[in-house]
Protein backbone atom coordinates (compact mmCIF):
# COMPACT_ATOMS: atom_id res chain seq x y z
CA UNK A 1 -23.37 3.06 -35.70
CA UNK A 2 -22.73 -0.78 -35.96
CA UNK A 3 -20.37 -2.17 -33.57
CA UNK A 4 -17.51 -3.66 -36.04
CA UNK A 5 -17.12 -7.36 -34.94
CA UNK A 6 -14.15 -9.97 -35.81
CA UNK A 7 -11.60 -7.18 -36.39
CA UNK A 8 -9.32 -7.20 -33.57
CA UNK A 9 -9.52 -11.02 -32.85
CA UNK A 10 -5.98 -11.16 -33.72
CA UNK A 11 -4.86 -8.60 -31.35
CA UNK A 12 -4.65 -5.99 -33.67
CA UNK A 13 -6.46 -2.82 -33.88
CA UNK A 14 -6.61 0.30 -36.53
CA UNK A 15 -4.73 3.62 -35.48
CA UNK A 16 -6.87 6.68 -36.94
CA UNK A 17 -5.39 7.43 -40.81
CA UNK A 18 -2.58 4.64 -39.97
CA UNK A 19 -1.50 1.18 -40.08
CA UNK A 20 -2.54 -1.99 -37.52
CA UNK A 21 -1.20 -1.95 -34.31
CA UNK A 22 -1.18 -4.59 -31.38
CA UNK A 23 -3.88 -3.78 -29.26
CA UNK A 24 -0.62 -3.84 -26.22
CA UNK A 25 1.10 -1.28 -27.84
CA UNK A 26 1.59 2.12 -25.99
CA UNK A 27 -0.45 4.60 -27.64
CA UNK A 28 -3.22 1.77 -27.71
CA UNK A 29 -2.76 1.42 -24.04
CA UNK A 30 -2.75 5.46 -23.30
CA UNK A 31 -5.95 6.05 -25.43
CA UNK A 32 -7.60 3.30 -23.72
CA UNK A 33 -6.53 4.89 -20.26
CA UNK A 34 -8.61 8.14 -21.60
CA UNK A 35 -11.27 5.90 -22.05
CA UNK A 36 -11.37 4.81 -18.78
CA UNK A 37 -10.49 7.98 -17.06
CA UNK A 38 -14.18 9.38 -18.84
CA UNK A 39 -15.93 6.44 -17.48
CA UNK A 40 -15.09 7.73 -14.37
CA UNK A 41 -15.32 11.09 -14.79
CA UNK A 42 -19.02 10.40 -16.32
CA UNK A 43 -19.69 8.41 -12.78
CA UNK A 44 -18.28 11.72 -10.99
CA UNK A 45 -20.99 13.60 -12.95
CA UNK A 46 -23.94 11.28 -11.55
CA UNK A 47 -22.52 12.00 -7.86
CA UNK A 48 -22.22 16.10 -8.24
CA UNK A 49 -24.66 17.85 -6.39
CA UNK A 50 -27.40 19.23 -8.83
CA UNK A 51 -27.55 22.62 -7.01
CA UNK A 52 -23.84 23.54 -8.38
CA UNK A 53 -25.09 23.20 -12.46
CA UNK A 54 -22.02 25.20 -12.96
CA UNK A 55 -19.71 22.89 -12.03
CA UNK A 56 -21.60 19.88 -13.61
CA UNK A 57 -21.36 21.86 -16.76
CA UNK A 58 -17.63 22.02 -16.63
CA UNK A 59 -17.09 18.66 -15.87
CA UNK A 60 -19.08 17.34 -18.66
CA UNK A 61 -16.86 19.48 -20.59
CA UNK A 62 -14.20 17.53 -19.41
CA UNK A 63 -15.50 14.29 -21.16
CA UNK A 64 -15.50 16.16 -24.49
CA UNK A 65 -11.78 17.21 -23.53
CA UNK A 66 -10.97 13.54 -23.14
CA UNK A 67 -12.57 12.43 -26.62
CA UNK A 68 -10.33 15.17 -28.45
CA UNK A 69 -7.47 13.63 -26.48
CA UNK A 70 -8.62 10.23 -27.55
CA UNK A 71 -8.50 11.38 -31.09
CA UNK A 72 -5.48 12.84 -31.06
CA UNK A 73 -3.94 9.72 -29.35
CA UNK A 74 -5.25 7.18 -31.76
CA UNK A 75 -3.93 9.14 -34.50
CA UNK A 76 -0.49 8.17 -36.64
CA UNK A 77 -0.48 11.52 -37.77
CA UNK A 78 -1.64 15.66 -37.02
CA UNK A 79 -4.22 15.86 -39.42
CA UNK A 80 -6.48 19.02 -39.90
CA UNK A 81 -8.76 17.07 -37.76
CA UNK A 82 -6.20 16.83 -35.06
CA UNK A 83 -4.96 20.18 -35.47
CA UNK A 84 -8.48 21.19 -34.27
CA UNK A 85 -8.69 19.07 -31.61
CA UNK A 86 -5.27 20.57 -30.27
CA UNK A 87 -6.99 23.98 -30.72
CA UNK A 88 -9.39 22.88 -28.17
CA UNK A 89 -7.22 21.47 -25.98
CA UNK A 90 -4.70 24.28 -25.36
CA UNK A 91 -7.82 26.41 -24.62
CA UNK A 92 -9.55 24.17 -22.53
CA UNK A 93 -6.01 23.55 -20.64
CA UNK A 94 -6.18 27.06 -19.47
CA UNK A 95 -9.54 26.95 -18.63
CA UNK A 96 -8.22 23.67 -16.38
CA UNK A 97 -5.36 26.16 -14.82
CA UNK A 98 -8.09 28.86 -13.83
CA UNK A 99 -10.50 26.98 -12.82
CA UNK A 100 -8.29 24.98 -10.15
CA UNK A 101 -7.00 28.31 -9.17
CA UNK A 102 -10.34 29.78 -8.52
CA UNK A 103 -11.74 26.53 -6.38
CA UNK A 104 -8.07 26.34 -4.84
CA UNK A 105 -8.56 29.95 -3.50
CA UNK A 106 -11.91 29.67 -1.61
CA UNK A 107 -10.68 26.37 0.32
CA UNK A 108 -8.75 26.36 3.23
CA UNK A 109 -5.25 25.42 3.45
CA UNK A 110 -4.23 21.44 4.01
CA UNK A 111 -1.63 21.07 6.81
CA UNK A 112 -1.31 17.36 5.76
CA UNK A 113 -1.71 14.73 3.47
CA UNK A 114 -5.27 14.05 2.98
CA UNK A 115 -6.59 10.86 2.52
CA UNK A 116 -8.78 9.80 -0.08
CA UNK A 117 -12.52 10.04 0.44
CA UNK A 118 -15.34 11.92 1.84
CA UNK A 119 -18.81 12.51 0.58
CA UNK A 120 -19.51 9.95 -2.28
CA UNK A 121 -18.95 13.06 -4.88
CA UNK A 122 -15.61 13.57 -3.23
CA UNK A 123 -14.72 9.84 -3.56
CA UNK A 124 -15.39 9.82 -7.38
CA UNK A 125 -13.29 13.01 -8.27
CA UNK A 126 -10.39 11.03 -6.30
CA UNK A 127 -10.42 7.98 -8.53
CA UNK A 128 -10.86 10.17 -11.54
CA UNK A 129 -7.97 11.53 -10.63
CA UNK A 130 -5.71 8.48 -10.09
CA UNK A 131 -6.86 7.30 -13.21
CA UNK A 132 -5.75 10.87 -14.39
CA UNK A 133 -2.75 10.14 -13.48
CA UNK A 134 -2.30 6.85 -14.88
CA UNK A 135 -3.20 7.94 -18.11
CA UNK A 136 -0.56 10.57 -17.93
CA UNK A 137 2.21 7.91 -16.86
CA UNK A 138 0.95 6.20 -20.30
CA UNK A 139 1.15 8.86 -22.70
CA UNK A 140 4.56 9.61 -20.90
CA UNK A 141 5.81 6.32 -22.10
CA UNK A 142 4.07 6.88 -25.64
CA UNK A 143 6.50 10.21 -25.72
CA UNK A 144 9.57 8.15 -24.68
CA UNK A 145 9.42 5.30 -26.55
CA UNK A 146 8.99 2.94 -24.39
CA UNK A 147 6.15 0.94 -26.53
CA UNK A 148 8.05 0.51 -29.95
CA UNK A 149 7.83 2.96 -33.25
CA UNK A 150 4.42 3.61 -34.76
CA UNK A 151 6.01 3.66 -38.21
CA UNK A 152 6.67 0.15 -37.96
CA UNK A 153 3.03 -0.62 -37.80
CA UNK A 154 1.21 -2.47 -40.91
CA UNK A 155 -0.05 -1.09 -43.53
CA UNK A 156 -2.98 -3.17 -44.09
CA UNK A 157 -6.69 -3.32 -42.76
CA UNK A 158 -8.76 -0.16 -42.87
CA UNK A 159 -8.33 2.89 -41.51
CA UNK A 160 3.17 14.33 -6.02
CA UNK A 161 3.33 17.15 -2.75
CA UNK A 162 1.19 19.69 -3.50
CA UNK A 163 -0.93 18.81 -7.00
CA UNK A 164 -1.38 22.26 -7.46
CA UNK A 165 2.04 24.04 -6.50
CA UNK A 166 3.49 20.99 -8.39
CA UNK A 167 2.93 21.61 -11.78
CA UNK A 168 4.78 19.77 -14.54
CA UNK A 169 4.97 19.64 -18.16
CA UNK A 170 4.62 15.58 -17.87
CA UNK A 171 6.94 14.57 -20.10
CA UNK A 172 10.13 14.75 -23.18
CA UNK A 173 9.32 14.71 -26.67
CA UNK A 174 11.46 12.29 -29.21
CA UNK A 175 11.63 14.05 -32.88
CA UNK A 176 11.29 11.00 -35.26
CA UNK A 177 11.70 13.61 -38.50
CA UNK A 178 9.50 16.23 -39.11
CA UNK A 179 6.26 14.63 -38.95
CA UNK A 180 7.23 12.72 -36.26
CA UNK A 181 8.55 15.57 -34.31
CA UNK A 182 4.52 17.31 -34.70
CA UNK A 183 2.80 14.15 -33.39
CA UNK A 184 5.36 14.18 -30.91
CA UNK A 185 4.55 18.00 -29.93
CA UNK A 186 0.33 17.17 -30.07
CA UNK A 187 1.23 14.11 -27.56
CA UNK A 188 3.18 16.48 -25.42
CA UNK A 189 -0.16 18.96 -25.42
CA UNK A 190 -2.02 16.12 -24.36
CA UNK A 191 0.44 15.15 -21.32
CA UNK A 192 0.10 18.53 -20.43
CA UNK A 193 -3.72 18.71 -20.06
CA UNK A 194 -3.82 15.43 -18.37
CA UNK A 195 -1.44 17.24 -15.94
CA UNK A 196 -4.02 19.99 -15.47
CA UNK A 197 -6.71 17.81 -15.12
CA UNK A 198 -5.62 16.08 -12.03
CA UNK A 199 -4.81 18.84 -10.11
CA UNK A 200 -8.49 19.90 -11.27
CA UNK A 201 -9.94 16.97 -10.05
CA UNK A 202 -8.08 17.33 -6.97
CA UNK A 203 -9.22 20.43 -6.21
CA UNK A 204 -12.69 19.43 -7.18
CA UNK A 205 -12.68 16.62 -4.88
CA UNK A 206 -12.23 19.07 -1.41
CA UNK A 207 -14.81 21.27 -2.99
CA UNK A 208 -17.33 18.45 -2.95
CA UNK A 209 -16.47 17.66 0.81
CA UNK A 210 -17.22 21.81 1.31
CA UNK A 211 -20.51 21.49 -0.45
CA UNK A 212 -21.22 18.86 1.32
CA UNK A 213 -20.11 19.81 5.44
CA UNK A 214 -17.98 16.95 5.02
CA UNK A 215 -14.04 17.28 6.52
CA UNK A 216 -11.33 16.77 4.39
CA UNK A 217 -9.65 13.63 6.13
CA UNK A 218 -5.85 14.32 6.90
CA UNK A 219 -3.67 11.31 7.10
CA UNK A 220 -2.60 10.66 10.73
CA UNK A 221 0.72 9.30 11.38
């Protein structure tokens, strides 16, 4: 495929089956977070040792979680595509829930805060997971408001304590009508698994250190 050039010179940028939007606008800014966040999570990949092909497996899967959530973000409306991709996602957030559960249970307990770091593997999964985060914090916004109304977009041009015990839902809906209220429901979904997937990438990040005989490092007061 052909990169499209001269498009979004303006600022401006197509929403998927909408209307132009500024490329600062929220849900531009929380889609392009997910981009980011799978940047990182494909750098996280390269540092995984090959022995565990299990757990490189899921975490590739993880990218193709974060283009469904890309979809569904850059979206004005649910769609049968995006009803699909929402399929996937509620699916693949409880594979998120019992797959941090399992890797949770065979570490050892934290009597701390633990800083950021470790084996190079470990390192990765941390700033995957900040950027997890961050993402979330933007889709939050898309789900309050905070970035203006997508209907008012043009019509022209083409188409923290414990992460794991501290579980939230990341977020409150705004019902703009009916078809408003679904988009706002898929967004909600996709808070949701972001939610998941940092305390994933947490607990991925001490199971590196394990792997590798590395320490997690506690902060010291």
């Amino acid at each position: 495929m052909k990169p499209s050039r001269g498009s979004g010179d303006k600022g401006e940028t197509s929403l998927y089956k909408g209307g132009r939007v500024g490329k600062d606008q929220e849900r531009v800014e929380a889609y392009g977070t997910v981009d980011e966040l799978n940047s990182f999570v494909g750098a996280l990949i390269a540092h995984l040792p090959e022995t565990d092909s299990q757990l490189v497996e899921d975490v590739r899967g993880v990218q193709s979680d974060l283009l469904h959530v890309g979809s569904l973000l850059s979206s004005a409306s649910v769609s049968d595509t995006t009803s699909s991709s929402l399929d996937v996602l509620e699916k693949r957030t409880m594979f998120l829930e019992q797959e941090t559960d399992r890797l949770h249970g065979s570490l050892p307990g934290l009597s701390g805060f633990m800083l950021p770091g470790g084996h190079a593997s470990a390192a990765w999964a941390h700033l995957a997971r900040t950027v997890c985060r961050r993402a979330e914090r933007r889709v939050v916004r898309v789900l309050r408001g905070a970035g203006g109304d997508d209907s008012k977009a043009s019509s022209t041009g083409p188409g923290d304590g414990d992460p794991v015990e501290g579980r939230t839902s990341g977020g409150d809906a705004r019902a703009g009508g009916a078809a408003g209220a679904e988009m706002d429901e898929a967004v909600q979904k996709v808070a949701v698994y972001l939610n998941r997937l940092s305390d994933y990438l947490f607990v991925i990040a001490r199971h590196c250190n394990r792997l590798a005989g590395v320490e997690d490092d506690l902060w010291s007061k």
